[in-house]
Protein backbone atom coordinates (compact mmCIF):
# COMPACT_ATOMS: atom_id res chain seq x y z
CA UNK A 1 -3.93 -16.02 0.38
CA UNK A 2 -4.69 -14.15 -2.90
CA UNK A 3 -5.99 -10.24 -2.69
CA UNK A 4 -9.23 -11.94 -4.37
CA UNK A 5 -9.98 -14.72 -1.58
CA UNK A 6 -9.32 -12.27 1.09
CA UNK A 7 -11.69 -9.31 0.20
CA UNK A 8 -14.22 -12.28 -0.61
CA UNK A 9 -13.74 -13.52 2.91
CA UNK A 10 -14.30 -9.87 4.21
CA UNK A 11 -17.86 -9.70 1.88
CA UNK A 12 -19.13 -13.12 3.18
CA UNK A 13 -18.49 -12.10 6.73
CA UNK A 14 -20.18 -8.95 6.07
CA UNK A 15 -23.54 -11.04 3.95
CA UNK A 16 -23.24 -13.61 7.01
CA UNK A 17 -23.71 -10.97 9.42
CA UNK A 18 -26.23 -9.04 7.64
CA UNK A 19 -27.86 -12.36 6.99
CA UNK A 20 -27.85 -13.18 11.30
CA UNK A 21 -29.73 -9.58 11.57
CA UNK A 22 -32.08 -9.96 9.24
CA UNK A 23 -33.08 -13.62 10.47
CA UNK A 24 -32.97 -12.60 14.44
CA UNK A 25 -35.91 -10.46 12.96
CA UNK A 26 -33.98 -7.02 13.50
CA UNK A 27 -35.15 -3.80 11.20
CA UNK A 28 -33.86 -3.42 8.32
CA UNK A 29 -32.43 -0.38 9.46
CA UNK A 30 -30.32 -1.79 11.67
CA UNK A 31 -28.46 -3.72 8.86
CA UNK A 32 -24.96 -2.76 7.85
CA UNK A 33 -25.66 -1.13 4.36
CA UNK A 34 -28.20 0.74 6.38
CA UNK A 35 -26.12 1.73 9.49
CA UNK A 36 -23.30 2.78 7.10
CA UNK A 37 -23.78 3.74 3.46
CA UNK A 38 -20.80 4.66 2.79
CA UNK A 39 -19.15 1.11 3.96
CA UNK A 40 -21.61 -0.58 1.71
CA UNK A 41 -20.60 1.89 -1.20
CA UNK A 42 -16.93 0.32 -0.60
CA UNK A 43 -17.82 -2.87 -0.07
CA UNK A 44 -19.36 -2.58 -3.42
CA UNK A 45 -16.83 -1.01 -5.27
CA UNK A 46 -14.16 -3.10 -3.83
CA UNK A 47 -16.06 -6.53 -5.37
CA UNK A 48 -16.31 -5.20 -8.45
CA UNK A 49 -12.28 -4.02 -8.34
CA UNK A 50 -9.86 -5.53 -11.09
CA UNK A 51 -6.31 -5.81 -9.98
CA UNK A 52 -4.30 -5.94 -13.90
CA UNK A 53 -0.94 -6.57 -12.51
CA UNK A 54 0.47 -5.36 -15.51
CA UNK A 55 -1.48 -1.95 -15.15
CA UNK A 56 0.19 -1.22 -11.45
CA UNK A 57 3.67 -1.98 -12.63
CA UNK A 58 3.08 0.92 -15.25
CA UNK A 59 1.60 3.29 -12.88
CA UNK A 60 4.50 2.54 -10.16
CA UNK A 61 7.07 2.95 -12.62
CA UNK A 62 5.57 6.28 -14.51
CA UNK A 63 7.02 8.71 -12.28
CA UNK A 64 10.52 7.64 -12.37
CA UNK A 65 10.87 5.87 -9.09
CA UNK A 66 9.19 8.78 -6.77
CA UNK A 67 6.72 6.52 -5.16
CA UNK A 68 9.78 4.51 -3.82
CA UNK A 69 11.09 7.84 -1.90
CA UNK A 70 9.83 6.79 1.35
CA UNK A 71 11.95 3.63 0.97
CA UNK A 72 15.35 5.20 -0.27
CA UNK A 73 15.08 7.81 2.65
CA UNK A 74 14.31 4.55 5.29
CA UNK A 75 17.54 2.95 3.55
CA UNK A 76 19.59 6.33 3.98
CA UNK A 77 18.23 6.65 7.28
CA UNK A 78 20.57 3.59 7.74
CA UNK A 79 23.48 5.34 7.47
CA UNK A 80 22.77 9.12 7.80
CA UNK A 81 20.48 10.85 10.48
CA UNK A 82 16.31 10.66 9.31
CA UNK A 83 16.75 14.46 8.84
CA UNK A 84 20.09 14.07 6.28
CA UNK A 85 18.47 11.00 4.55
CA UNK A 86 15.15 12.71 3.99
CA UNK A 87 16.78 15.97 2.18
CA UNK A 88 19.34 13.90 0.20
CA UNK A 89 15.93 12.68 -1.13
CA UNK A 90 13.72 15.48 -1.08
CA UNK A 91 17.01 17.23 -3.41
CA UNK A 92 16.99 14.50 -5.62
CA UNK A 93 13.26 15.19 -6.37
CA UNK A 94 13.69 18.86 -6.75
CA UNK A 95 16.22 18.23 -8.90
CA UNK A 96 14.50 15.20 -11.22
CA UNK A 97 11.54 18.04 -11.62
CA UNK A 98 13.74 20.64 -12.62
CA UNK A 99 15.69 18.66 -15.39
CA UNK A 100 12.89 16.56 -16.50
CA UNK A 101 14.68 13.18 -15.61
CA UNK A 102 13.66 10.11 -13.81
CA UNK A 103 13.68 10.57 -10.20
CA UNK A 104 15.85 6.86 -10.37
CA UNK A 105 18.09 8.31 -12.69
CA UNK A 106 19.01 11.78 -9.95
CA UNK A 107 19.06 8.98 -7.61
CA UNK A 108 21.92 6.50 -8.76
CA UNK A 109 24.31 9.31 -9.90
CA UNK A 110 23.40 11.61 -7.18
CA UNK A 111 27.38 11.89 -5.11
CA UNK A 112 25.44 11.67 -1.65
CA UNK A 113 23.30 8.54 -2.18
CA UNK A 114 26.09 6.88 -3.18
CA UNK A 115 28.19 7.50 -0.55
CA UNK A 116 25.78 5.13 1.73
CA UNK A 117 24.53 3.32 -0.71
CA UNK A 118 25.84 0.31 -3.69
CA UNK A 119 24.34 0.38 -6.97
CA UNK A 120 22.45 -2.86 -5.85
CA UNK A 121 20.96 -0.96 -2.31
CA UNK A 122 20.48 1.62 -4.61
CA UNK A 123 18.42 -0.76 -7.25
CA UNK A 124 16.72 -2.33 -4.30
CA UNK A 125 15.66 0.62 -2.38
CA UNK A 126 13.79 1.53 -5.34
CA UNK A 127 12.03 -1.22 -6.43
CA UNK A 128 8.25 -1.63 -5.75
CA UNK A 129 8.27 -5.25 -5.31
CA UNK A 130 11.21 -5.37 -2.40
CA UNK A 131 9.06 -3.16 -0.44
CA UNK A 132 5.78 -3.06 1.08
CA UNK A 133 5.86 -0.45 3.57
CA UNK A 134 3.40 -1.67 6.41
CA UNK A 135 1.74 -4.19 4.76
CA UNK A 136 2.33 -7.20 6.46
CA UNK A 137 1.35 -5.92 9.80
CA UNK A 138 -2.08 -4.29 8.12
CA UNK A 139 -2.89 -7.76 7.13
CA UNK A 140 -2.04 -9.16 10.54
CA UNK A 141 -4.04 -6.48 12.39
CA UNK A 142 -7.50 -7.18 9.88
CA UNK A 143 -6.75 -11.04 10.09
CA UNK A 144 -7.01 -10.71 13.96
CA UNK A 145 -9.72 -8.94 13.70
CA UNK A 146 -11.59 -11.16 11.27
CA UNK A 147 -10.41 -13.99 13.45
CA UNK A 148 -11.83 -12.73 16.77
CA UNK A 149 -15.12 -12.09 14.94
CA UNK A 150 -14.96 -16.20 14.25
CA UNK A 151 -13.82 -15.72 10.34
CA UNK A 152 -10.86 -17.43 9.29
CA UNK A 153 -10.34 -16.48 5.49
C-alpha cells in the first residue's frame, strides 16, 4: 500500500468517526479536532504533505552517509561488541567533521571497518534504501490498530 492510500485511510477513519459523533447527536466538543487540537493540526498538515522522492534522496545523501550511522554500527555490532562498533563509528564521524569529507568516504577506507566489513557490506550498510530501521513493525503495530478499530486500509 502506497504512503498516500495509507494516511488517506487514517483521515477517513478519523472523518468516519467524527462523522458517528456528530450524528449520535454528541457536542461538538466532544469531537476529535475538539478533544485534541493538536492531532487535528497533524492530521492537517499530514494531508496536505508532498513526498518528492527525488527531494529525500538529496537530503539523505547531503551529509555524506551520517544518517546511515545507526545501520553501519548494527552491521559492526555483527562482528565487534555494540560498544567497539559504536566508537569505530562515532571516530569515523569525528574524523569526517574534522577533514571536511564525506562521512562514506572515512567509512570505506577507515582500517577498522574494514576489518569486519567487504566493500559491498560496507556499500550496503550505508545505503538508505537497504534499511528501514523499525519500519515494518511501526506499520504492523498502526495496521493492528486500525484493524481492531474495524478499518482495513
Amino acid at each position: 500500500m502506497s504512503d498516500t492510500a495509507w494516511l488517506q485511510a487514517m483521515l477517513d477513519f478519523e472523518a468516519a468517526r467524527a462523522h458517528e459523533e456528530a450524528d449520535a447527536g454528541l457536542p461538538s466538543s466532544t469531537l476529535p479536532q475538539k478533544r485534541n487540537p493538536v492531532r487535528a493540526v497533524l492530521i492537517l498538515a499530514l494531508s496536505s504533505l508532498h513526498v518528492d522522492p527525488r527531494r529525500m534522496a538529496e537530503n539523505l545523501t547531503s551529509d555524506g552517509g551520517l544518517v546511515m550511522a545507526e545501520n553501519l554500527a548494527l552491521q559492526l555490532s555483527r562482528h565487534a561488541t555494540r560498544s567497539a562498533a559504536r566508537d569505530v563509528v562515532r571516530r569515523c564521524n569525528e574524523e569526517s567533521i574534522k577533514r571536511h569529507v564525506a562521512f562514506a568516504d572515512v567509512v570505506r577506507h577507515d582500517p577498522q571497518v574494514r576489518r569486519h566489513l567487504s566493500e559491498d557490506q560496507i556499500a550496503n550498510a550505508l545505503d538508505p534504501e537497504r534499511y528501514l530501521g523499525s519500519i515494518d513493525a511501526l506499520i504492523q503495530r498502526a495496521q493492528d490498530v486500525h484493524g481492531a478499530a474495524g478499518v482495513h486500509p
